[in-house]
C-alpha atoms as a PDB file:
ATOM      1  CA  UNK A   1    -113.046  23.437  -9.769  1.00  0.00           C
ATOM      2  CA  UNK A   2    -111.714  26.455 -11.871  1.00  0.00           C
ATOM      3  CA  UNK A   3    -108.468  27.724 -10.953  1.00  0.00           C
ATOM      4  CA  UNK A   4    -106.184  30.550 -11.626  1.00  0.00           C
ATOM      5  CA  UNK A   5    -102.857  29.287 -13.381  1.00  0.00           C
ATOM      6  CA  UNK A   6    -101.636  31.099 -10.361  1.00  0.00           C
ATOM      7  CA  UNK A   7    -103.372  28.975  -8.163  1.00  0.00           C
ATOM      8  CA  UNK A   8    -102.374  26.110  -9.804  1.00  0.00           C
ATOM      9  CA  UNK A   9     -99.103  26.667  -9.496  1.00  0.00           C
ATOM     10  CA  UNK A  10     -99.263  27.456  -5.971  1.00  0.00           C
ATOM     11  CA  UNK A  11    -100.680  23.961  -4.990  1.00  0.00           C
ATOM     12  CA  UNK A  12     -98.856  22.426  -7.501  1.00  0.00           C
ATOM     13  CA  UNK A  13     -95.466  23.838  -5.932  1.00  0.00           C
ATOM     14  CA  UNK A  14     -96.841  23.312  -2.354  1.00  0.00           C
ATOM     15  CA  UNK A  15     -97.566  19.538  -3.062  1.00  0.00           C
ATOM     16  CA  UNK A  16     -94.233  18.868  -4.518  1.00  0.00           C
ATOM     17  CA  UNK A  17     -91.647  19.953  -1.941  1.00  0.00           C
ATOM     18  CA  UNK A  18     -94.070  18.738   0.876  1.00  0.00           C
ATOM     19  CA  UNK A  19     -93.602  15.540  -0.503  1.00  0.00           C
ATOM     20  CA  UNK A  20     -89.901  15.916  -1.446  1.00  0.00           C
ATOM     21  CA  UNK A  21     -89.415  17.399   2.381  1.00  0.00           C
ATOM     22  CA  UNK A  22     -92.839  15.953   4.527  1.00  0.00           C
ATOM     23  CA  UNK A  23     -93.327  19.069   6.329  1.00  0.00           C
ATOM     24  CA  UNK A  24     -95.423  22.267   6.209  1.00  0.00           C
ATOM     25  CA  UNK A  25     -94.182  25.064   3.445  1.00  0.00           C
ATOM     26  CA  UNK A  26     -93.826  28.218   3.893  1.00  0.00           C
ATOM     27  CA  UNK A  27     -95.096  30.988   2.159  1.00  0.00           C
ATOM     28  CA  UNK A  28     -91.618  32.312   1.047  1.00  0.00           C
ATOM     29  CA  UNK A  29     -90.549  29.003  -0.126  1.00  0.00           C
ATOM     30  CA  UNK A  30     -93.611  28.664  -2.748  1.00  0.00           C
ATOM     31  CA  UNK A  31     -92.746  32.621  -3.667  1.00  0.00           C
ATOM     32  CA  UNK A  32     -88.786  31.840  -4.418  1.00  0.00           C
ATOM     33  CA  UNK A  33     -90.080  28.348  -6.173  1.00  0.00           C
ATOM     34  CA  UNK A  34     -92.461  30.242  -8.567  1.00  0.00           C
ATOM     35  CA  UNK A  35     -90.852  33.221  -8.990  1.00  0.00           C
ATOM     36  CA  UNK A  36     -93.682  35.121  -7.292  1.00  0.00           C
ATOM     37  CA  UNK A  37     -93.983  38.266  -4.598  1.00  0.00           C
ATOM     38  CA  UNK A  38     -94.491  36.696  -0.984  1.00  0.00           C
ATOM     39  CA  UNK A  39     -97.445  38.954  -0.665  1.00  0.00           C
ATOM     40  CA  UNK A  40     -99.208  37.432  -3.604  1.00  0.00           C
ATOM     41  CA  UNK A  41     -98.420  34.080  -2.002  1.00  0.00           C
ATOM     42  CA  UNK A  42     -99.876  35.482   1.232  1.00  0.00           C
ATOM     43  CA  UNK A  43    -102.968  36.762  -0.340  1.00  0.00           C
ATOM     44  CA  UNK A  44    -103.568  33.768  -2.946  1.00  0.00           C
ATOM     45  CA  UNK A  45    -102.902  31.656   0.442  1.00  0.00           C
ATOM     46  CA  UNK A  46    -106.393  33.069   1.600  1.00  0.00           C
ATOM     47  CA  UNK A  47    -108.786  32.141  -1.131  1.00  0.00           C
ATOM     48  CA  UNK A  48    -107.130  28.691  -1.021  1.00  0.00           C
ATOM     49  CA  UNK A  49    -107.981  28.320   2.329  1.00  0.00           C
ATOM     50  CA  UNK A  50    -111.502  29.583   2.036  1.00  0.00           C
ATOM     51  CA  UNK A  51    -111.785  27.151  -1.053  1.00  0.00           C
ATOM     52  CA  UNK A  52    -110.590  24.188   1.352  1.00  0.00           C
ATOM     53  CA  UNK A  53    -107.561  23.554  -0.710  1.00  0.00           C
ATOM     54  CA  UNK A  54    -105.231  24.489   1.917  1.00  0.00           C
ATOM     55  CA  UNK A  55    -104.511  24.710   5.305  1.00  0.00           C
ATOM     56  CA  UNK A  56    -102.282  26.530   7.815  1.00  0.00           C
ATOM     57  CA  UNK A  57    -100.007  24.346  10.735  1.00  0.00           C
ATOM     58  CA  UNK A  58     -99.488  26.922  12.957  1.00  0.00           C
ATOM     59  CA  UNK A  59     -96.237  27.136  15.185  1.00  0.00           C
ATOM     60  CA  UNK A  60     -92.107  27.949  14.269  1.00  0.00           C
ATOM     61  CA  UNK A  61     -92.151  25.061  12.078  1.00  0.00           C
ATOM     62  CA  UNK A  62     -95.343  26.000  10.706  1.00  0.00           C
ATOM     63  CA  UNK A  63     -96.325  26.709   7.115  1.00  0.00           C
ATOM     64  CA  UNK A  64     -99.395  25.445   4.692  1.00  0.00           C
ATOM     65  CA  UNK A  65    -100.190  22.276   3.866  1.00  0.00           C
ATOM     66  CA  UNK A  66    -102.444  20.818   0.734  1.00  0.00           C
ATOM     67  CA  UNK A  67    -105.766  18.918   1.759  1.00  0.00           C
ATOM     68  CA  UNK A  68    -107.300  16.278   0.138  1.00  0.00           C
ATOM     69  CA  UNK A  69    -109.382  18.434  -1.870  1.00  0.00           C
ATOM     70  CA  UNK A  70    -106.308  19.847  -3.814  1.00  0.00           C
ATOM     71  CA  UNK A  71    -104.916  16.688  -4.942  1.00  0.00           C
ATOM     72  CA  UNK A  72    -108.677  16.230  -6.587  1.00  0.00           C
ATOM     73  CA  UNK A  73    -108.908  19.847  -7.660  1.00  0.00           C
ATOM     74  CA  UNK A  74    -105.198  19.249  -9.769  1.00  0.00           C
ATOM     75  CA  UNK A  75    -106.010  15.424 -10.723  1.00  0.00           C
ATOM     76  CA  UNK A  76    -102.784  14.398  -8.753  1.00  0.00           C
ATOM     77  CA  UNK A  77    -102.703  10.929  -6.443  1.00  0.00           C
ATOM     78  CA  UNK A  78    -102.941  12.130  -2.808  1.00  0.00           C
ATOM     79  CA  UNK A  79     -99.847   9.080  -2.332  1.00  0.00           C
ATOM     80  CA  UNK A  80     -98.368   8.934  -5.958  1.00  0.00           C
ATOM     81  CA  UNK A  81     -94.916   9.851  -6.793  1.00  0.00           C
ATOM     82  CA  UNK A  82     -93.440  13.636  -7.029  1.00  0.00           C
ATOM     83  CA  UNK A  83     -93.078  14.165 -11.040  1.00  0.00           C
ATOM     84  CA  UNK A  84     -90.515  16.374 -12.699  1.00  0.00           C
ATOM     85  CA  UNK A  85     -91.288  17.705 -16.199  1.00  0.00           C
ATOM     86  CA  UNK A  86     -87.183  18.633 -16.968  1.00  0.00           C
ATOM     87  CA  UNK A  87     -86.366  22.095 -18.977  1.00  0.00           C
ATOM     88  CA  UNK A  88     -83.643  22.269 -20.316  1.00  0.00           C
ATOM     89  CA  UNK A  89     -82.052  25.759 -21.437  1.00  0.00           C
ATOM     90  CA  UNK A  90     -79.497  26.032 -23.959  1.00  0.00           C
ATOM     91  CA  UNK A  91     -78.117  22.009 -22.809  1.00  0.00           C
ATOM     92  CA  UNK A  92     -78.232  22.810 -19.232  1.00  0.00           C
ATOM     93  CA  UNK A  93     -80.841  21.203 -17.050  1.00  0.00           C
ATOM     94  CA  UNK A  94     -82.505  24.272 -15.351  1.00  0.00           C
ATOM     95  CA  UNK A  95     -82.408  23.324 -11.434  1.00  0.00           C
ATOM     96  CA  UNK A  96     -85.712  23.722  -9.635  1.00  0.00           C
ATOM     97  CA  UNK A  97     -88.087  24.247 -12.938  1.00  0.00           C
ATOM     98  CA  UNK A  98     -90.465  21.675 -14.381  1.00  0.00           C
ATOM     99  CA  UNK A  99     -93.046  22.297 -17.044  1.00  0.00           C
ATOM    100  CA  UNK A 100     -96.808  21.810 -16.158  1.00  0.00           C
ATOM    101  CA  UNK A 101     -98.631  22.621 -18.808  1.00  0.00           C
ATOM    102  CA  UNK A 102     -97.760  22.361 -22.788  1.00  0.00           C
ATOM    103  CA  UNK A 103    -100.354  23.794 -25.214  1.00  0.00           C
ATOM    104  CA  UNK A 104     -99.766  23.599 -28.883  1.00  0.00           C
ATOM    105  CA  UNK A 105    -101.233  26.635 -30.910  1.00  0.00           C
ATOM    106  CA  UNK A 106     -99.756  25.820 -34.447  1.00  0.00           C
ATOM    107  CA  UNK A 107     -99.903  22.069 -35.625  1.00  0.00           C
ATOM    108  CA  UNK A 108    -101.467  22.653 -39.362  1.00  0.00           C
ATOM    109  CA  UNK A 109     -98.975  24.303 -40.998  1.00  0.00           C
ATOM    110  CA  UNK A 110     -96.137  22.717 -43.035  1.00  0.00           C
ATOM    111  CA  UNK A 111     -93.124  24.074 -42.138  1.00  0.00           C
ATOM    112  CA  UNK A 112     -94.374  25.652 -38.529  1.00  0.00           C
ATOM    113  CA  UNK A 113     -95.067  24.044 -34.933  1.00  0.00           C
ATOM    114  CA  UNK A 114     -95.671  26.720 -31.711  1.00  0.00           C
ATOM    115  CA  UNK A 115     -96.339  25.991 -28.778  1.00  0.00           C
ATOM    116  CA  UNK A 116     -96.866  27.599 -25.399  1.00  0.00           C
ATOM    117  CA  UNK A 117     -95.255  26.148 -22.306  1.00  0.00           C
ATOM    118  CA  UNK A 118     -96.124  27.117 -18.709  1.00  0.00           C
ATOM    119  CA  UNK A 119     -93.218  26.419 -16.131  1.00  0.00           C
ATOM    120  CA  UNK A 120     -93.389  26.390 -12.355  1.00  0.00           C
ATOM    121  CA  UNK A 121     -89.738  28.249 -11.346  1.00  0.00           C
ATOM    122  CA  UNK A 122     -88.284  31.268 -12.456  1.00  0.00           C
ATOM    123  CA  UNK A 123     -88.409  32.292 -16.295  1.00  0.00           C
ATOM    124  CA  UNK A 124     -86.900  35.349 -15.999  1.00  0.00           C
ATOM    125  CA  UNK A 125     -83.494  33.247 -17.065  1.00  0.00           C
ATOM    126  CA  UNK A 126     -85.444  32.311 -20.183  1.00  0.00           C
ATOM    127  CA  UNK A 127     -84.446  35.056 -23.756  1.00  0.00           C
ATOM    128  CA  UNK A 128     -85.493  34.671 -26.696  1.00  0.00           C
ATOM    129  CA  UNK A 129     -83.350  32.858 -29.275  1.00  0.00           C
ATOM    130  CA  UNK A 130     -82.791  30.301 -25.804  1.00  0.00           C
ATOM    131  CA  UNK A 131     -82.668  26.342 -27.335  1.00  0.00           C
ATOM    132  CA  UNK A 132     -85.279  24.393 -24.988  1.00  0.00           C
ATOM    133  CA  UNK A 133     -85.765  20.781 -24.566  1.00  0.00           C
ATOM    134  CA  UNK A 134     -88.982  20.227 -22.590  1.00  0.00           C
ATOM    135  CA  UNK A 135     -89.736  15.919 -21.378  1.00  0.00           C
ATOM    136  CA  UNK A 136     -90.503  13.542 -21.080  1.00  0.00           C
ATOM    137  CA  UNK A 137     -93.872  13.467 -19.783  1.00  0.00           C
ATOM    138  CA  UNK A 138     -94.992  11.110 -17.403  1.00  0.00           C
ATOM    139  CA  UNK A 139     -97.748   9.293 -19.088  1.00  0.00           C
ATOM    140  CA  UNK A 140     -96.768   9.702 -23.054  1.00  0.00           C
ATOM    141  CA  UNK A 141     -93.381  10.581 -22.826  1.00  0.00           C
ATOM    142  CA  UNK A 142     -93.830  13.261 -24.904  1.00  0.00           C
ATOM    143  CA  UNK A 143     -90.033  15.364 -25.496  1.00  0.00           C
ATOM    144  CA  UNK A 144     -89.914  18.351 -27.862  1.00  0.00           C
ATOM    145  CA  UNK A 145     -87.130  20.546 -28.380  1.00  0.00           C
ATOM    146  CA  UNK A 146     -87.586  24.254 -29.616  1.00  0.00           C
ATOM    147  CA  UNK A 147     -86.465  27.970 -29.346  1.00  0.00           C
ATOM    148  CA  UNK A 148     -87.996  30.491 -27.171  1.00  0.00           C
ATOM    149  CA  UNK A 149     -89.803  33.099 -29.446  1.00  0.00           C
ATOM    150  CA  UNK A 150     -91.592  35.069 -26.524  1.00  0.00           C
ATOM    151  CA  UNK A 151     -92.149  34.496 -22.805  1.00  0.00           C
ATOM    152  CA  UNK A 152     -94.963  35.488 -20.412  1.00  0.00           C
ATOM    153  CA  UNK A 153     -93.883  36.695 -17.114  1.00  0.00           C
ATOM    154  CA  UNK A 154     -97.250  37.312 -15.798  1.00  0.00           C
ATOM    155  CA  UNK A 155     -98.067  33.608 -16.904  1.00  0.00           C
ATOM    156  CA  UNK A 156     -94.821  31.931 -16.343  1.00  0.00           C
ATOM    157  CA  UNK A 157     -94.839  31.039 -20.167  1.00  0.00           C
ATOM    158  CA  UNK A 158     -92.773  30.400 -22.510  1.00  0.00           C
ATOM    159  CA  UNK A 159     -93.423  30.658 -26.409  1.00  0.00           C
ATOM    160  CA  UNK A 160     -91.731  28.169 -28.642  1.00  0.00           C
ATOM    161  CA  UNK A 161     -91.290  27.324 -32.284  1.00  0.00           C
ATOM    162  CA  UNK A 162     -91.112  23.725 -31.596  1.00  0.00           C
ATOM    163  CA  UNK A 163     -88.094  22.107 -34.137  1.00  0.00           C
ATOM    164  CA  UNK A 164     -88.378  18.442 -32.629  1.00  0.00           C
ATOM    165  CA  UNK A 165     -90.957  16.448 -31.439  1.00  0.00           C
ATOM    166  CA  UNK A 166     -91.550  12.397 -30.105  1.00  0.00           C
ATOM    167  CA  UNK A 167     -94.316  10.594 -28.129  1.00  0.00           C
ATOM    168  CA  UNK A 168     -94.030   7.027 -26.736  1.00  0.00           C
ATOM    169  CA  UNK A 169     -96.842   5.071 -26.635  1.00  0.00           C
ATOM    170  CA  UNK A 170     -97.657   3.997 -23.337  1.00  0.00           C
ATOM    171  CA  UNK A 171     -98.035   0.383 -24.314  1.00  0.00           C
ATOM    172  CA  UNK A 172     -96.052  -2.744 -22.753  1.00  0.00           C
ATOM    173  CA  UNK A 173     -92.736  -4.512 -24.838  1.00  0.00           C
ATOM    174  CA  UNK A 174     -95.259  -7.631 -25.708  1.00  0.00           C
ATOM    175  CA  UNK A 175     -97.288  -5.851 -27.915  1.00  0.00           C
ATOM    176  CA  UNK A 176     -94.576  -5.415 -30.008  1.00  0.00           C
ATOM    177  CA  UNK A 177     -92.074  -8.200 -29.702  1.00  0.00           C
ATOM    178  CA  UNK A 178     -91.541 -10.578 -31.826  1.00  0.00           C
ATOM    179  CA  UNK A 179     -92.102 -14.182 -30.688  1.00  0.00           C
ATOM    180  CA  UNK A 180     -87.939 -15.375 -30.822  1.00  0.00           C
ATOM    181  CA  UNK A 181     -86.956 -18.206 -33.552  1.00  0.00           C
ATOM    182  CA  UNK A 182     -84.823 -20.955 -31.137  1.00  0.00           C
ATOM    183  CA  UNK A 183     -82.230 -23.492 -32.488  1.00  0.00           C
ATOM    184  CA  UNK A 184     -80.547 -26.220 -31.201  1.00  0.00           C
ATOM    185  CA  UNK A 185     -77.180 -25.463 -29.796  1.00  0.00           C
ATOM    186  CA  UNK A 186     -75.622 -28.298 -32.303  1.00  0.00           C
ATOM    187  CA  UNK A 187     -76.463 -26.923 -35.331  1.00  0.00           C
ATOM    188  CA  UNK A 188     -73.732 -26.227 -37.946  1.00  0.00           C
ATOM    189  CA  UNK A 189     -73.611 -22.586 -38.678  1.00  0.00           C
ATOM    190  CA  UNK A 190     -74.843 -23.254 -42.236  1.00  0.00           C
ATOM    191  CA  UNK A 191     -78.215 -24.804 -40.819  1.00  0.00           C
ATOM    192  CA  UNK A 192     -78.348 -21.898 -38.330  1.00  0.00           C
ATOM    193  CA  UNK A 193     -78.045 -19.357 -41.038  1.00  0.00           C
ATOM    194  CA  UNK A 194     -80.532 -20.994 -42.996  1.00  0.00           C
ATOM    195  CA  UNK A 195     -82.861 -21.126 -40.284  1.00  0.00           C
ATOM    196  CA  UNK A 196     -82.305 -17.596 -39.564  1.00  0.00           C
ATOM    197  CA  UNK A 197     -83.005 -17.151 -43.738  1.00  0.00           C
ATOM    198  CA  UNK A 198     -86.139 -18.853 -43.934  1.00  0.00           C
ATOM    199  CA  UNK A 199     -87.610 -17.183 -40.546  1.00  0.00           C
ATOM    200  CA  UNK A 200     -87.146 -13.552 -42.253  1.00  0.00           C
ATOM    201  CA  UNK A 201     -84.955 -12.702 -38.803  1.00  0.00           C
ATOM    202  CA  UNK A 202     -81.328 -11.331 -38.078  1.00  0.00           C
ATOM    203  CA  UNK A 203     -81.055 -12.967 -34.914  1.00  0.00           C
ATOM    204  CA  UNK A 204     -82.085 -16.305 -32.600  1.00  0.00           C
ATOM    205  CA  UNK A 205     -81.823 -17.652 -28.961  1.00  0.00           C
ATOM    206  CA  UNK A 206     -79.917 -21.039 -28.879  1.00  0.00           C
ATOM    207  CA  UNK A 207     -81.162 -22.905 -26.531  1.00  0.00           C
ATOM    208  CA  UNK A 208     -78.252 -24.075 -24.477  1.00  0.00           C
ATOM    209  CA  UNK A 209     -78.537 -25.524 -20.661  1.00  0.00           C
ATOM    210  CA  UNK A 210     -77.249 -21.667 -20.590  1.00  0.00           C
ATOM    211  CA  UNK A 211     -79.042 -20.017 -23.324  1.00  0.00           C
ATOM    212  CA  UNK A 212     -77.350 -17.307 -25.680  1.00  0.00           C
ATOM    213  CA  UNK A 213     -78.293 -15.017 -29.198  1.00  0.00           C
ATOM    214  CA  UNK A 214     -76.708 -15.554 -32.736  1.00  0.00           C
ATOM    215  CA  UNK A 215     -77.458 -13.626 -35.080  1.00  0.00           C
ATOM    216  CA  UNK A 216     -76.584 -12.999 -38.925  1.00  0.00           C
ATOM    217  CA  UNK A 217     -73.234 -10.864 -38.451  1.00  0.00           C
ATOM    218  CA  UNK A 218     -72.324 -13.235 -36.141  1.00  0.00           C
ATOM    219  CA  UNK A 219     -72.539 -16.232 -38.577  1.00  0.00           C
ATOM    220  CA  UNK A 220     -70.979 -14.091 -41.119  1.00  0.00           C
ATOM    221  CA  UNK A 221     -67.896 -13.286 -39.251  1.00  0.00           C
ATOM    222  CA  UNK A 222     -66.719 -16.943 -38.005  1.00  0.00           C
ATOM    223  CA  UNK A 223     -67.488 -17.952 -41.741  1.00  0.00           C
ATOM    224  CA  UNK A 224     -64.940 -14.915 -43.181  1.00  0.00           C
ATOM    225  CA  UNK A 225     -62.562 -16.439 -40.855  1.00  0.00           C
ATOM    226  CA  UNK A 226     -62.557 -19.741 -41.631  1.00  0.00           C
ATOM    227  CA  UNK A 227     -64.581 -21.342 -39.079  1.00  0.00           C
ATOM    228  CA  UNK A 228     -67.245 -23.148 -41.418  1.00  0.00           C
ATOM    229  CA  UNK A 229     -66.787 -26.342 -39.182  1.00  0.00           C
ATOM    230  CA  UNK A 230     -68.194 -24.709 -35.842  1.00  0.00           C
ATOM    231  CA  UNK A 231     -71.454 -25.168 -33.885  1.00  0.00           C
ATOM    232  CA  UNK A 232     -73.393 -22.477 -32.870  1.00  0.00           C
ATOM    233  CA  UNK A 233     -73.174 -22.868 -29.390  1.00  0.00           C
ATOM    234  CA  UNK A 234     -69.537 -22.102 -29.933  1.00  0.00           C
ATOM    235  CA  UNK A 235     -69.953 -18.494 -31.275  1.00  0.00           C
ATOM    236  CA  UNK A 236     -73.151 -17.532 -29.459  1.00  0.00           C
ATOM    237  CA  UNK A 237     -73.218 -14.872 -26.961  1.00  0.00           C
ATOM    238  CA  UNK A 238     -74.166 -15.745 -23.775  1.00  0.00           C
ATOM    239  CA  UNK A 239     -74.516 -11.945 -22.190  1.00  0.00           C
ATOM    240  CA  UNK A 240     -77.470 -10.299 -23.357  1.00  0.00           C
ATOM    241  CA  UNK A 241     -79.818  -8.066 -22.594  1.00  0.00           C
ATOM    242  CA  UNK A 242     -83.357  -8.971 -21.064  1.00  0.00           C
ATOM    243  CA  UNK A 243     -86.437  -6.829 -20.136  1.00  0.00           C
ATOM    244  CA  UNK A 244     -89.540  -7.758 -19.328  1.00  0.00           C
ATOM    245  CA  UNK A 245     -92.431  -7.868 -21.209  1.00  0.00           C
ATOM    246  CA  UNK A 246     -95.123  -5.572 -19.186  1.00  0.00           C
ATOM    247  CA  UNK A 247     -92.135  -2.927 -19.214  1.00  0.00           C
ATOM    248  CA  UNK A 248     -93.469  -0.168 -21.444  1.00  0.00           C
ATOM    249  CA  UNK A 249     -91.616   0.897 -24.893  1.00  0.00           C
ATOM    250  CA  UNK A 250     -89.994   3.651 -22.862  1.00  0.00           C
ATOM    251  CA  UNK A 251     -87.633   1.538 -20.765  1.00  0.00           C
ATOM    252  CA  UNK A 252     -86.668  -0.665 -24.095  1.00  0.00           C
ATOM    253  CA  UNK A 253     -85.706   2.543 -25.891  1.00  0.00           C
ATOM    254  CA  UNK A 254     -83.767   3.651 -23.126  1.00  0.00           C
ATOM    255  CA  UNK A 255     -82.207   0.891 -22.468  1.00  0.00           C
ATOM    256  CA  UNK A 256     -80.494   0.306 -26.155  1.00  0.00           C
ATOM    257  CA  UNK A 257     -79.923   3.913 -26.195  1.00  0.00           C
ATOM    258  CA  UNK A 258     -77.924   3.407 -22.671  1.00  0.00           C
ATOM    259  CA  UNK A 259     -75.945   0.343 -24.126  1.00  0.00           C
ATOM    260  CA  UNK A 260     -75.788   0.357 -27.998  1.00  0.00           C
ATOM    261  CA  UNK A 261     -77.233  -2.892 -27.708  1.00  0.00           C
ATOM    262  CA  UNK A 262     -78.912  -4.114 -31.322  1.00  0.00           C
ATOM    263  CA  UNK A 263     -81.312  -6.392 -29.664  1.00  0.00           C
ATOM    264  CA  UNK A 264     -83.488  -7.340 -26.191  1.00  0.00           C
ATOM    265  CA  UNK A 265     -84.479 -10.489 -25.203  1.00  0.00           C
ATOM    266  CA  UNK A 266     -88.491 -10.153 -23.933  1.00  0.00           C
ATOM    267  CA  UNK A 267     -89.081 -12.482 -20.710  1.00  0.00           C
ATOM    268  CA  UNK A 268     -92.115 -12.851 -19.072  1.00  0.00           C
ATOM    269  CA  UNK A 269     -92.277 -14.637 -15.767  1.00  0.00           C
ATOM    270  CA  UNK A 270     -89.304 -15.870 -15.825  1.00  0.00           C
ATOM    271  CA  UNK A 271     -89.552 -17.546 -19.007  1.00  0.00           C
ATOM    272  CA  UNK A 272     -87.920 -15.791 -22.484  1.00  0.00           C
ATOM    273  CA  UNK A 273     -90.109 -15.857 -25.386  1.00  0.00           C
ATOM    274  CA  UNK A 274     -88.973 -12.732 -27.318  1.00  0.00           C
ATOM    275  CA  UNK A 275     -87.038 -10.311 -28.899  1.00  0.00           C
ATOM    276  CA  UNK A 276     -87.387  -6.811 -29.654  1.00  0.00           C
ATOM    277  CA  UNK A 277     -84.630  -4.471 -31.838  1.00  0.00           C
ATOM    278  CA  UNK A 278     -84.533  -0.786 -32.668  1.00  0.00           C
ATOM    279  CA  UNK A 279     -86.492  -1.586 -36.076  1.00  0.00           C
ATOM    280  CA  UNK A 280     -89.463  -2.595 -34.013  1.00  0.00           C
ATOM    281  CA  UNK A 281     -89.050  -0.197 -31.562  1.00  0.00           C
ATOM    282  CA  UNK A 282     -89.238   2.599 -34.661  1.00  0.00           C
ATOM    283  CA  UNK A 283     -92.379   0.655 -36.385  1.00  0.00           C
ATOM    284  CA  UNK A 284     -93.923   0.719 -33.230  1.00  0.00           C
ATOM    285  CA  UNK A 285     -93.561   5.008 -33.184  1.00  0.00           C
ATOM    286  CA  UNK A 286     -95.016   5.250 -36.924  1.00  0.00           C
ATOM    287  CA  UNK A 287     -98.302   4.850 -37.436  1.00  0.00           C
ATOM    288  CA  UNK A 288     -99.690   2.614 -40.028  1.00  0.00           C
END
């Protein structure tokens, strides 16, 4: 079914707070969201309703209400989750907004990157010269960051000379992890560093009756100190991070970004098999 972008982001805003508040809207409450005259709410409201896309609950606590027919129409799960594309303006999130649409209209040349961006909220807030930061996405987690070189009123878009741009691949942690090297937890630290060598890794689980990691600078640092004569179980770390391995990339990157952590451990039922670091996390974003 074609829509108007109006339209669109009538339903759109109509779907979201009913499922952020479980009522009916009302008309002036889409209007205020979308930065719209009430009367063009009111008259939009009409075709919508001849269209089957929406419905009036009559009564003081009355209002509109999506049908089934408008969750098809906008490819959104009648019972999925409300999603929030943030917009940022000049480092401040920008209450209220969310981005539903993100054309680009400039990818070939080599210095250049526009792009359009439709918002559902007020843009009148928006200038030109404005830094934006638009993600991520639900499904690809795209983020860009940009300047606003025009805007659209009628439209509710934005024009952008897009500066910064990064997609996550929407694939689970076990695609990419690397199956973990394990040594005994009475190893000298020479063996352990030479098993650590030979394997082409920085780090290792040691596998205690309570697990831990070593790893290279680890090694490194008891040796500088004089502790040649010690076990690795004695200078292996025993907190670490674990995420599972259906997680997607998303959550790992997050994650070490949240904690400055240089490693994950990659556990799957229970059982921990792997270990992922920001080096596979960037191979992982650049293609072959």
């Amino acid at each position: 079914m074609e829509l108007t972008p109006v339209q669109r982001d009538i339903l759109t805003a109509l779907i979201n707070i009913h499922r952020v508040e479980g009522r009916a809207v009302k008309g002036e409450e889409i209007a205020e969201l979308i930065d719209r005259n009430p009367g063009t709410i009111r008259n939009q409201m009409q075709s919508l309703k001849a269209l089957n896309l929406v419905e009036g609950v009559p009564g003081p606590k009355g209002g509109y209400r999506a049908t089934g027919e408008a969750y098809e129409a906008l490819n959104i799960e009648a019972t999925g989750d409300v999603v929030t594309v943030p917009v940022i303006r000049n480092g401040v999130l920008v209450e209220g907004a969310t981005a539903s649409e993100i054309v680009f209209n400039k990818v070939m040349h080599s210095q250049q990157c526009d792009g359009v961006v439709r918002v559902i909220g007020n843009i009148r807030n928006f200038d030109i010269g404005d830094e934006i930061e638009v993600g991520p996405t639900p499904v690809n987690k795209l983020y860009m960051r940009g300047t606003v070189t025009g805007r659209d009123d009628t439209m509710s878009r934005l024009i952008l000379h897009i500066e910064e741009m990064i997609s996550v691949p929407k694939v689970p942690i076990k695609k990419i992890a690397r199956r973990a090297v394990r040594i005994p937890p009475n190893v000298s630290l020479q063996e352990a560093s030479r098993i650590l060598v030979h394997n082409g890794v920085q780090e290792a689980l040691v596998d205690d009756s309570s697990p831990g990691l070593i790893n290279l600078a680890d090694i490194t640092r008891a040796v500088a100190d004089g502790n040649t004569s010690l076990e690795a179980r004695e200078i292996m770390t025993r907190g670490f991070l674990t995420i599972d391995s259906e997680e997607p990339i998303y959550e790992a990157i997050k994650m070490l970004g949240r904690t400055g952590a240089n490693q994950l451990v990659v556990s799957e039922d229970g059982v921990m098999w792997g270990i992922i670091n920001p080096s596979d996390l960037i191979k992982s974003l650049t293609p072959a």
